[in-house]
Protein backbone atom coordinates (compact mmCIF):
# COMPACT_ATOMS: atom_id res chain seq x y z
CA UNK A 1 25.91 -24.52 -21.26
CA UNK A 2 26.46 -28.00 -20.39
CA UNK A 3 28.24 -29.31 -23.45
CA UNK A 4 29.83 -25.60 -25.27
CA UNK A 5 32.30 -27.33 -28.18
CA UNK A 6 29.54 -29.57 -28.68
CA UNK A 7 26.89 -26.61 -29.43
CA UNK A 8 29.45 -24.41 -30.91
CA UNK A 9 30.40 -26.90 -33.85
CA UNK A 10 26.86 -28.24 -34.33
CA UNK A 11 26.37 -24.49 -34.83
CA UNK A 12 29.04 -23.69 -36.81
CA UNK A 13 28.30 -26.81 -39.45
CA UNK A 14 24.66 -25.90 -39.50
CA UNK A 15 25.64 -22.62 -40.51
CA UNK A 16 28.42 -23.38 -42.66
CA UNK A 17 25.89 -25.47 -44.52
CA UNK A 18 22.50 -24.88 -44.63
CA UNK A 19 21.96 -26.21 -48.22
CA UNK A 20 24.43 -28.81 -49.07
CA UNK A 21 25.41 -32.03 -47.75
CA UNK A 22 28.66 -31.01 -47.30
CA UNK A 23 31.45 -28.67 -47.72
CA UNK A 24 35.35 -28.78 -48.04
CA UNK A 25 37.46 -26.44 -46.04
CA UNK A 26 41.25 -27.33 -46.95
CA UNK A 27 41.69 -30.53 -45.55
CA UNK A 28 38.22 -30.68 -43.06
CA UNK A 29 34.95 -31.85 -44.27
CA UNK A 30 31.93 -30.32 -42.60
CA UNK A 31 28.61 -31.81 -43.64
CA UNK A 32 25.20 -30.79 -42.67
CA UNK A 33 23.99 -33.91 -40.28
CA UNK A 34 20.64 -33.67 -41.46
CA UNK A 35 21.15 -33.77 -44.91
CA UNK A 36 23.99 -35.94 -44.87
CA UNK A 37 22.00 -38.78 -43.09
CA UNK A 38 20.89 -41.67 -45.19
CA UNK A 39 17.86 -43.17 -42.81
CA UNK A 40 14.89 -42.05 -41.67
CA UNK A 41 15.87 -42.64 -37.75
CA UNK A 42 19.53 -40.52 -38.34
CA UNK A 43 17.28 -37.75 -39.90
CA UNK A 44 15.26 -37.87 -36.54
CA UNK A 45 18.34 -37.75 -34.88
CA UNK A 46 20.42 -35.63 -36.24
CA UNK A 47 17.24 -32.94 -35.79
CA UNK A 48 16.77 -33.65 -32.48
CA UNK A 49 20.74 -33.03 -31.95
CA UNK A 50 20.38 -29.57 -33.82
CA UNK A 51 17.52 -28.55 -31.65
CA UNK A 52 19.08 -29.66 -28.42
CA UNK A 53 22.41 -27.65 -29.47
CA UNK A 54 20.13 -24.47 -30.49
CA UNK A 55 18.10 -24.69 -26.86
CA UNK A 56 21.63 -24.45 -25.04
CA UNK A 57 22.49 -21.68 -27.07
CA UNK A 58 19.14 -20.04 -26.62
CA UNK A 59 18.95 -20.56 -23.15
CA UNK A 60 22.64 -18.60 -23.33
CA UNK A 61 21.15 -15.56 -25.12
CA UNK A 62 18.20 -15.30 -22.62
CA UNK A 63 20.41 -15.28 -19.63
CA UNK A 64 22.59 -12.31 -21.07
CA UNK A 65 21.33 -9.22 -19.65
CA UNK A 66 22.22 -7.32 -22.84
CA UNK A 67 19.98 -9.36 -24.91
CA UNK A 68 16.91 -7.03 -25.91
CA UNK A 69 13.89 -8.25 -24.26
CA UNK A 70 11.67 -8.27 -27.11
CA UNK A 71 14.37 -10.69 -28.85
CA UNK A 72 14.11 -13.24 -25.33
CA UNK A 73 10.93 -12.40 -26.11
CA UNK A 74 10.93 -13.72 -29.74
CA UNK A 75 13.00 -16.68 -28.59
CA UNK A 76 10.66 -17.74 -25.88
CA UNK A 77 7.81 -17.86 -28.44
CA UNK A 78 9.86 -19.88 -30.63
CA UNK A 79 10.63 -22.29 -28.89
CA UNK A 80 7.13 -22.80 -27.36
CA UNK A 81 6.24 -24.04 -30.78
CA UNK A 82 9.77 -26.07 -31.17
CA UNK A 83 9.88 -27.86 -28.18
CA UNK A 84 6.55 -30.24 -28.73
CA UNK A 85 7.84 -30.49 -32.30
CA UNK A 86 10.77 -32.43 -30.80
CA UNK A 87 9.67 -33.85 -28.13
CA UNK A 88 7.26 -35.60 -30.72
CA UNK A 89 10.11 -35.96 -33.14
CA UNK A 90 11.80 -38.11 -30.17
CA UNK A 91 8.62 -40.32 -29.39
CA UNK A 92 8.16 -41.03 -33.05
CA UNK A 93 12.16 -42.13 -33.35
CA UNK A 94 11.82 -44.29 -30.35
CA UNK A 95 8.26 -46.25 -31.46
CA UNK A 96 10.59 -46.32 -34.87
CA UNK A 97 13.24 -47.98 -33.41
CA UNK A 98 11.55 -50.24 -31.81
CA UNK A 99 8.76 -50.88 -34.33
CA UNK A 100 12.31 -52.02 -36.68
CA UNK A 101 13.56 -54.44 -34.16
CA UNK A 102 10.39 -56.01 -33.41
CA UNK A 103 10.57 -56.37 -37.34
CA UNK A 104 14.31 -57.44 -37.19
CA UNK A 105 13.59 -60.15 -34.68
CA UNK A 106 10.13 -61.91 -36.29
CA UNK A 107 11.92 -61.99 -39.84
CA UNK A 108 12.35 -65.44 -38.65
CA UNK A 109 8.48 -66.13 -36.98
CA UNK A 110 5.80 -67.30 -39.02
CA UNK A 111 3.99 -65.44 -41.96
CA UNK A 112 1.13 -63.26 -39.96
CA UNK A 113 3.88 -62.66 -37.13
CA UNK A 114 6.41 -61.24 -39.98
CA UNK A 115 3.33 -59.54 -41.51
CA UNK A 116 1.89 -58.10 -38.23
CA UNK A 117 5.93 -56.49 -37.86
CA UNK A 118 6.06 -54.97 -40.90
CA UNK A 119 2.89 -53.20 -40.65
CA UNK A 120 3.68 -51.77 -37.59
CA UNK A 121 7.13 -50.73 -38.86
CA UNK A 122 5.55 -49.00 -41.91
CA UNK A 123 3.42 -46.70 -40.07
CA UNK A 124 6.11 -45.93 -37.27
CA UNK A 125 8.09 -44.71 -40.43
CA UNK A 126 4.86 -42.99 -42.10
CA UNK A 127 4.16 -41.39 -38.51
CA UNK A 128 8.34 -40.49 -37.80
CA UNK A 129 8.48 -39.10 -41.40
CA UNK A 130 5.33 -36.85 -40.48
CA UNK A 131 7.11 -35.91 -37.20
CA UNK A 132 10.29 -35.27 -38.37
CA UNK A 133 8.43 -33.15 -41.34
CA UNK A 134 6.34 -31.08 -38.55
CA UNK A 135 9.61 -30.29 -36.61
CA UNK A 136 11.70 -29.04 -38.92
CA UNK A 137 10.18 -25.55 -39.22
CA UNK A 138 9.57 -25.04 -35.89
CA UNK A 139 13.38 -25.86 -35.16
CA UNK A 140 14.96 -23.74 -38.43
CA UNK A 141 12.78 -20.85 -36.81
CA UNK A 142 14.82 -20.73 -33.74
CA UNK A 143 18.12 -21.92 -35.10
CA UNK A 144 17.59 -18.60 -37.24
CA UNK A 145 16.48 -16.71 -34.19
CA UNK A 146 19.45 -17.97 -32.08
CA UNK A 147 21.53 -17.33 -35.78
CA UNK A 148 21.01 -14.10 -36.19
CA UNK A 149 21.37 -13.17 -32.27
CA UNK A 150 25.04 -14.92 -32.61
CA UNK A 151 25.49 -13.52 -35.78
């Protein structure tokens, strides 16, 4: 595992909070990063940060020789179907991102150049928002998987 405190508190705030934004714990706030973003992009983000934490800690459960096979087994299917999710998650954030600065920078052009931007912008957005809707099954499958495992 390249980056273990990393993985192990995304993990432990994903769990802690599956449905709510947030939770107090004495004097720590943990919020879910998903839910607790307020744009489109940090949504994207904060998914593609919950799978990548959930890989490493697949990729840990694999490699343990206790693990039953038909659970690697389980986790190998899951994320066959996660891992195009995200890696179209990720192309849709970055034509996003730049879709909004190519809108940022011709607020200033002339009326078709401006109009031209925001087009583009609004169907990167319409195509991330489709993305980031297709991933996030795929990617609460095998957080659950990798959940359970970890228990």
């Amino acid at each position: 595992m390249r980056h273990p405190l990393r993985a192990i508190a995304l993990a432990c705030a994903l769990a802690a909070t599956p449905a709510c934004a947030s939770v107090q714990v004495a004097d720590t706030r943990i919020e879910n990063p998903i839910v607790a973003a307020r744009t489109l992009d940090q949504r994207a983000y904060a998914a593609l940060h919950a799978y990548a934490a959930v890989i490493e800690e697949a990729t840990d459960i694999v490699r343990d020789p206790a693990a039953p096979v038909g659970f690697k087994r389980a986790l190998g299917q899951a994320e066959r179907v996660a891992t195009p999710a995200a890696e179209t998650l990720q192309i849709a954030v970055a034509a996003y991102v730049r879709a909004r600065a190519d809108f940022e920078a011709a607020s200033g052009e002339t009326q078709p150049t401006l109009e031209r931007a925001a087009t583009a912008l609004t169907i990167a957005a319409r195509r991330l928002n489709e993305a980031l809707a297709a991933a996030e099954a795929p990617i609460a499958e095998l957080e659950d998987l990798v959940r359970a495992r970890r228990g």
